[in-house]
Protein backbone atom coordinates (compact mmCIF):
# COMPACT_ATOMS: atom_id res chain seq x y z
CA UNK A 1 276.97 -114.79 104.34
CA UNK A 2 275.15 -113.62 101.11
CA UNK A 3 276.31 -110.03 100.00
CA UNK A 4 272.31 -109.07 100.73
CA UNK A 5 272.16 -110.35 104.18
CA UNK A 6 275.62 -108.42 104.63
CA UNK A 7 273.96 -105.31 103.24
CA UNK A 8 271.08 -105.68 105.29
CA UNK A 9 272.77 -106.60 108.76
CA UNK A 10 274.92 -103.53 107.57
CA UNK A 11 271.87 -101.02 107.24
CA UNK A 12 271.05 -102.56 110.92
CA UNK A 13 273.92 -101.97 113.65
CA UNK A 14 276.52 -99.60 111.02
CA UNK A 15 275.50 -96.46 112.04
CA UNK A 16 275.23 -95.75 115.96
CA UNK A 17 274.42 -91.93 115.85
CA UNK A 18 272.81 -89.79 112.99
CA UNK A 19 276.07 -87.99 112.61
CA UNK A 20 277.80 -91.32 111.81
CA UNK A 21 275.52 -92.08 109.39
CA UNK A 22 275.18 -89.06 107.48
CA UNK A 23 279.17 -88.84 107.24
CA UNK A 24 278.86 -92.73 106.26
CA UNK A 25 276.32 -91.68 103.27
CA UNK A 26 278.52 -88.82 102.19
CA UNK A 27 281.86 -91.26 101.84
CA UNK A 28 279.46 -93.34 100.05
CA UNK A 29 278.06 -91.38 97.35
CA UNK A 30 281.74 -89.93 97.05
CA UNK A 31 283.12 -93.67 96.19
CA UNK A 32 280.30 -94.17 93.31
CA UNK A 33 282.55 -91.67 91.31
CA UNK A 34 285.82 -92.98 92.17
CA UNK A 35 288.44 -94.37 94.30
CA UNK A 36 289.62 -91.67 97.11
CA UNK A 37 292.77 -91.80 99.43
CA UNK A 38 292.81 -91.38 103.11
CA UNK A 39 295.36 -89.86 105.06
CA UNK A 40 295.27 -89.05 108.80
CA UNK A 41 292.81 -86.53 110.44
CA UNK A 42 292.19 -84.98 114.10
CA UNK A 43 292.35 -87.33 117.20
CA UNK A 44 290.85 -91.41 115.76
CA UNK A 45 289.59 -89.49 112.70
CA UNK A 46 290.44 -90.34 109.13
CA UNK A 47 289.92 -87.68 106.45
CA UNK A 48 289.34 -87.80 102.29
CA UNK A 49 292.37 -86.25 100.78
CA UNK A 50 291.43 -83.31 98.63
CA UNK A 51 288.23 -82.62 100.20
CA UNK A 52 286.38 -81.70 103.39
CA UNK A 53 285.47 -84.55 104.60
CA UNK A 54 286.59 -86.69 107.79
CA UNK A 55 285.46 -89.89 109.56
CA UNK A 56 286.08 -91.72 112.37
CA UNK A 57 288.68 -94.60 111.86
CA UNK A 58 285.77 -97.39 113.51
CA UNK A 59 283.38 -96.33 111.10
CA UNK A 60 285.58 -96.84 108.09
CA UNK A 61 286.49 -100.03 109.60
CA UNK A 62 282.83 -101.33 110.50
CA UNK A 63 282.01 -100.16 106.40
CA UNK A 64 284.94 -102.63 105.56
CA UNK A 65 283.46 -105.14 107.54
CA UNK A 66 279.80 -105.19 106.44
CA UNK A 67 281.71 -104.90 102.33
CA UNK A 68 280.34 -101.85 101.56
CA UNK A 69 283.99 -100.15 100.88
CA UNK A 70 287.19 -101.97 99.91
CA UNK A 71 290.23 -100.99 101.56
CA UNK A 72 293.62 -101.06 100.11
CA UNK A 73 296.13 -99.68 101.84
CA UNK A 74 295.12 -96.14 101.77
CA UNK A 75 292.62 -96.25 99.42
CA UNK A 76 288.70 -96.94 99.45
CA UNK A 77 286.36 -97.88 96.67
CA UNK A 78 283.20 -99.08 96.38
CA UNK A 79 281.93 -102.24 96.23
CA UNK A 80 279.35 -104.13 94.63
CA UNK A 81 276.91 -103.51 97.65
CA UNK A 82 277.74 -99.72 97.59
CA UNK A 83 275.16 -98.67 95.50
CA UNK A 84 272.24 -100.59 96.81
CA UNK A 85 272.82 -99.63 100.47
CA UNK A 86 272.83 -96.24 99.39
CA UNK A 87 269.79 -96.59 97.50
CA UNK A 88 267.84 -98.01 100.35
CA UNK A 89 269.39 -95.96 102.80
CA UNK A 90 267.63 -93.13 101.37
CA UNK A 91 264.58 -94.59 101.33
CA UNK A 92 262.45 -95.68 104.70
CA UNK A 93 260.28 -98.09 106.24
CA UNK A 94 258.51 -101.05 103.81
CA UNK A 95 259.63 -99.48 100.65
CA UNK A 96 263.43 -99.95 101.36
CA UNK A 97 263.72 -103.21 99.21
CA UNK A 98 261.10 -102.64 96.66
CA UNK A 99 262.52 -98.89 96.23
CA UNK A 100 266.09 -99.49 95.19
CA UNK A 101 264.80 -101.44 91.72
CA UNK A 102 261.96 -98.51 91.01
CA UNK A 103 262.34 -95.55 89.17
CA UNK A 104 259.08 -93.41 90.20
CA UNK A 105 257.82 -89.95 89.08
CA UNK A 106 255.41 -87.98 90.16
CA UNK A 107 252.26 -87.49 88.78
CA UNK A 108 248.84 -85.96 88.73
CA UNK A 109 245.87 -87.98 87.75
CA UNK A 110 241.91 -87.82 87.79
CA UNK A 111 239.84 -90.19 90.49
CA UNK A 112 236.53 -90.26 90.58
CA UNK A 113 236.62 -86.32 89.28
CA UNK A 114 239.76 -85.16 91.55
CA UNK A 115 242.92 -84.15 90.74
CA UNK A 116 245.31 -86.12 93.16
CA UNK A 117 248.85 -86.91 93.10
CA UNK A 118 250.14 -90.41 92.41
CA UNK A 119 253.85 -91.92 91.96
CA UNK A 120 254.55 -93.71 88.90
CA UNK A 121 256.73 -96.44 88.85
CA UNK A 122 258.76 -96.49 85.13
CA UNK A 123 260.04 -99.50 85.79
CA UNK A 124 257.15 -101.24 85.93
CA UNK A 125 257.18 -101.39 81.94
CA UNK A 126 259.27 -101.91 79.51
CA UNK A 127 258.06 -98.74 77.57
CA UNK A 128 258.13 -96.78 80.25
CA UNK A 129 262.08 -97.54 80.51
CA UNK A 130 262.55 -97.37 76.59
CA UNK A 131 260.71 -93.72 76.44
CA UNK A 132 263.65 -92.44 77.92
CA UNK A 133 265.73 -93.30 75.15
CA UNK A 134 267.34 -90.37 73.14
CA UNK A 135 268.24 -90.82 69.17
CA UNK A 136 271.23 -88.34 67.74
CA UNK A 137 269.58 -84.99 68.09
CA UNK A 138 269.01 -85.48 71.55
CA UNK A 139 264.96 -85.73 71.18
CA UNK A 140 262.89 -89.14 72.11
CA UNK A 141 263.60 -92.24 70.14
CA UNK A 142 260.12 -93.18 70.77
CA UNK A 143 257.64 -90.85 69.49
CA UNK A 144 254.77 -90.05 72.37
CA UNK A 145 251.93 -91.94 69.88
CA UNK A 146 254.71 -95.22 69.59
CA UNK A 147 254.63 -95.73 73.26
CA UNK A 148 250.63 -95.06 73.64
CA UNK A 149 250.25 -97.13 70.84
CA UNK A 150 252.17 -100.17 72.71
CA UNK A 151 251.03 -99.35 76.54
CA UNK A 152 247.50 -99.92 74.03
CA UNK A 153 248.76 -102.81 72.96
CA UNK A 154 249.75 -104.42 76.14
CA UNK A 155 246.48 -103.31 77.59
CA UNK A 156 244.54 -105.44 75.46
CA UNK A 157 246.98 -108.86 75.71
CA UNK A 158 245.83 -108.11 79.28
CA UNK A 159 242.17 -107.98 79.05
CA UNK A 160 242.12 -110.60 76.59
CA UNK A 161 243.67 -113.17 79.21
CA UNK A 162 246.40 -113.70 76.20
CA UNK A 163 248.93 -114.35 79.15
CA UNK A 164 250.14 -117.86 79.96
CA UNK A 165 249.33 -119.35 83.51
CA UNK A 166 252.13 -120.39 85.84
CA UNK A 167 250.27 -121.56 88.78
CA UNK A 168 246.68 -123.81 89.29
CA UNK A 169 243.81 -120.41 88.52
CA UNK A 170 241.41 -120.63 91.85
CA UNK A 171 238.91 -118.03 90.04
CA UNK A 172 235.38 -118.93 89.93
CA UNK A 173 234.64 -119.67 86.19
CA UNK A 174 231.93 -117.55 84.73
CA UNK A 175 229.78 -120.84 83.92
CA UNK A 176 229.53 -123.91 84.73
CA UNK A 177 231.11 -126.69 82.28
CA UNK A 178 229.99 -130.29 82.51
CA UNK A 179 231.67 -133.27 80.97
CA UNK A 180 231.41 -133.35 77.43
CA UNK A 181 230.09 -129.75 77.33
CA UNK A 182 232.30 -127.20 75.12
CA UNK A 183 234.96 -124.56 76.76
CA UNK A 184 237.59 -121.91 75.23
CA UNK A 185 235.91 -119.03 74.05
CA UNK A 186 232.49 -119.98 75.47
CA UNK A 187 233.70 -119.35 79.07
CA UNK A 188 234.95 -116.20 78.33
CA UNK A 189 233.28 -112.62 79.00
CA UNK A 190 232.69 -110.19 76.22
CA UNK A 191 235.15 -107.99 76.92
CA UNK A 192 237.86 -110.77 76.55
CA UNK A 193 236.46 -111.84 73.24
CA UNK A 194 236.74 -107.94 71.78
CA UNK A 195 239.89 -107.29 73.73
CA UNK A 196 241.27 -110.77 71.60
CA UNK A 197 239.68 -109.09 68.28
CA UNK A 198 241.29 -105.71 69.26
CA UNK A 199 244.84 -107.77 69.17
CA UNK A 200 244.59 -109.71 66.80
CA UNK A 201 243.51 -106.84 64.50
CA UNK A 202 246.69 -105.12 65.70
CA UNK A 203 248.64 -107.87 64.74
CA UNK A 204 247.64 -107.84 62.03
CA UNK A 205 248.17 -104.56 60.75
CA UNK A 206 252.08 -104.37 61.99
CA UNK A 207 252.49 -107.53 60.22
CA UNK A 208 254.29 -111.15 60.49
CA UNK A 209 257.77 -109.68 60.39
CA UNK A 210 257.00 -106.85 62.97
CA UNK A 211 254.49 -107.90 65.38
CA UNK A 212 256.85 -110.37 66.79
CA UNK A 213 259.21 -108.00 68.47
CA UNK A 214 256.02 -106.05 69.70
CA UNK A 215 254.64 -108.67 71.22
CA UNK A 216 257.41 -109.61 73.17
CA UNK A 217 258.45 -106.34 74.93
CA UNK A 218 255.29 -104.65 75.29
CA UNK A 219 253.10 -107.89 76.15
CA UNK A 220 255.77 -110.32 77.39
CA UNK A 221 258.03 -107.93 78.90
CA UNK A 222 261.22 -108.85 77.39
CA UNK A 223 264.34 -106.33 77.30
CA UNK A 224 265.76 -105.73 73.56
CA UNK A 225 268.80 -108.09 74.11
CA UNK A 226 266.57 -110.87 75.21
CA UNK A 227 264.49 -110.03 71.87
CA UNK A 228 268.10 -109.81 69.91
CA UNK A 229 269.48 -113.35 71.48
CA UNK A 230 266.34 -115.12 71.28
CA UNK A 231 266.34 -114.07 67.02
CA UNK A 232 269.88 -113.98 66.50
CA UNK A 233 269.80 -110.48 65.36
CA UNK A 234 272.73 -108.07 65.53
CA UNK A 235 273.12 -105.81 68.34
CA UNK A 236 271.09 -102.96 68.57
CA UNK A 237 268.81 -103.56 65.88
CA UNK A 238 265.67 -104.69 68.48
CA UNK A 239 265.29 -101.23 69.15
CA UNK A 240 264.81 -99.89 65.36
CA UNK A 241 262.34 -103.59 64.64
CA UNK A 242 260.07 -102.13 67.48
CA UNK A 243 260.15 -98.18 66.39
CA UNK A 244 259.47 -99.52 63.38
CA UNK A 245 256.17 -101.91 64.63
CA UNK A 246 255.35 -99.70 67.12
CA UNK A 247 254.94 -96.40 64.69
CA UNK A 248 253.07 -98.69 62.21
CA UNK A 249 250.95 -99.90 65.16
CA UNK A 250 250.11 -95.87 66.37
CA UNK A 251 249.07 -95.61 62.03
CA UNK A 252 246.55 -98.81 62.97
CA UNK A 253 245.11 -96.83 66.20
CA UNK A 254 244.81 -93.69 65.01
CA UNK A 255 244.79 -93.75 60.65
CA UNK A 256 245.93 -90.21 59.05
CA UNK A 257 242.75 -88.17 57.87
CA UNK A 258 242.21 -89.07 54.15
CA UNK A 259 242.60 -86.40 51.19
CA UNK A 260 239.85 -84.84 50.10
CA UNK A 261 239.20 -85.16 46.43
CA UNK A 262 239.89 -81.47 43.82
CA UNK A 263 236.71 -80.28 43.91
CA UNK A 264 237.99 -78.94 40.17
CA UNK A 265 237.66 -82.44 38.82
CA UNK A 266 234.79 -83.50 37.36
CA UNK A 267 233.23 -84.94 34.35
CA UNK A 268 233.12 -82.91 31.04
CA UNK A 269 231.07 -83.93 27.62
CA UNK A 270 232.16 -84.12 24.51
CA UNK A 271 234.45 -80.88 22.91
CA UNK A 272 234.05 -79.46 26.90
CA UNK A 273 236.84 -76.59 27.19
CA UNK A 274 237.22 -75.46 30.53
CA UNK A 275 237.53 -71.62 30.91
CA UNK A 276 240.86 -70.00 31.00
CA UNK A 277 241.34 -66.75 32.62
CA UNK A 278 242.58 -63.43 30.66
């Protein structure tokens, strides 16, 4: 038996009573930090040395059973499956798989002119995940306009169909090609062909050496040590390549206002001596 069918006939016929499985949870999230010994308790009970916590002797054995605690002699740890029965334990009904491999947030946005509230699934993009990252003062490694600039970026690689196909397309082709007729770009809808400008101006503007790594985590979803095996680059330098790209990327989106000119300059004729003041 697979260690997720275990988990999931676990999350099944474990538990018999909500008391049994709240004490199971408890145990649970206690193991996560460490291994705890057991010594005896009242009646069939068996209690967590050191803390105030007791369970009955079958439901330590049934957790044994399904492998979500390791027994050795008086000690339990966690296992492997721990962590993800405790993640979808908390959660309930369709969302119990899908759940434990989110991290959602909650959030307000606009539809249609209302203000309703939405959850936000981080893990859905790469960004989202590397926004989190802190640099040595404790602030974001990845400035607010770096990560618009790239969710920007990815939007675009989107609309311009820029993806590669992995399965037959059954989508109704905006017109009809005959043999010997051109395809390509005629097929395509406006909004592809500007969304494919859009990039490739983008490109562009990070340049050969940094649009690579751009490309591949915010369009291509890679993680950085996919990006740093794939190159052959040292370890933990993806991470700097697309700070770098992406903040020359946010200068591409949104340029810095140019300086004005001195108004004090101009043009002066021949022996012109500008006033000094007494």
């Amino acid at each position: 038996m697979t260690d997720r069918v275990k988990t999931v006939a676990a999350g099944r016929d474990l538990c018999t009573t909500p008391a049994e499985r709240r004490d199971l949870l408890r145990l649970l999230r206690r193991l996560l930090r460490g291994p705890v010994e057991m010594g005896a308790g009242d009646g069939a009970a068996l209690r967590v040395e050191g803390e105030d916590l007791s369970l009955a002797a079958d439901l330590v054995a049934r957790a044994v059973r399904h492998g979500l605690v390791a027994a050795s002699g008086g000690t339990l740890s966690a296992t492997p499956q721990t962590s993800a029965f405790l993640r979808r334990a908390m959660l309930a009904g369709e969302e119990a798989f899908a759940g434990q491999h989110r991290v959602e947030v909650q959030e307000t946005v606009d539809v249609e002119g209302e203000r309703q509230a939405v959850r936000r699934n981080l893990a859905e993009s790469p960004l989202s995940l590397l926004s989190r990252l802190k640099d040595r003062t404790g602030g974001a490694f990845l400035p607010s306009e770096a990560i618009e600039a790239g969710e920007r970026l990815a939007a675009d690689f989107t609309r311009a169909q820029l993806q590669p196909r992995v399965t037959a397309s059954w989508e109704p082709r905006l017109s009809a090609r005959g043999k010997g007729e051109r395809g390509g770009q005629a097929e395509l809808a406006d909004s592809a062909i500007a969304a494919r400008e859009r990039f490739a101006l983008a490109a562009e503007a990070m340049g050969p050496e940094l649009s690579g790594v751009a490309i591949d985590v915010c369009c291509f979803c890679k993680g950085l040590e996919t990006v740093e095996r794939e190159r052959q680059w040292p370890a933990r330098s993806a991470k700097l390549m697309l700070r770098t790209a992406l903040l020359a990327l946010a200068r591409h989106y949104a340029p810095p206002p140019r300086q004005s000119r001195r108004a004090s300059h101009h043009w002066g004729a021949d022996g012109y001596r500008p006033p000094m003041p007494r």
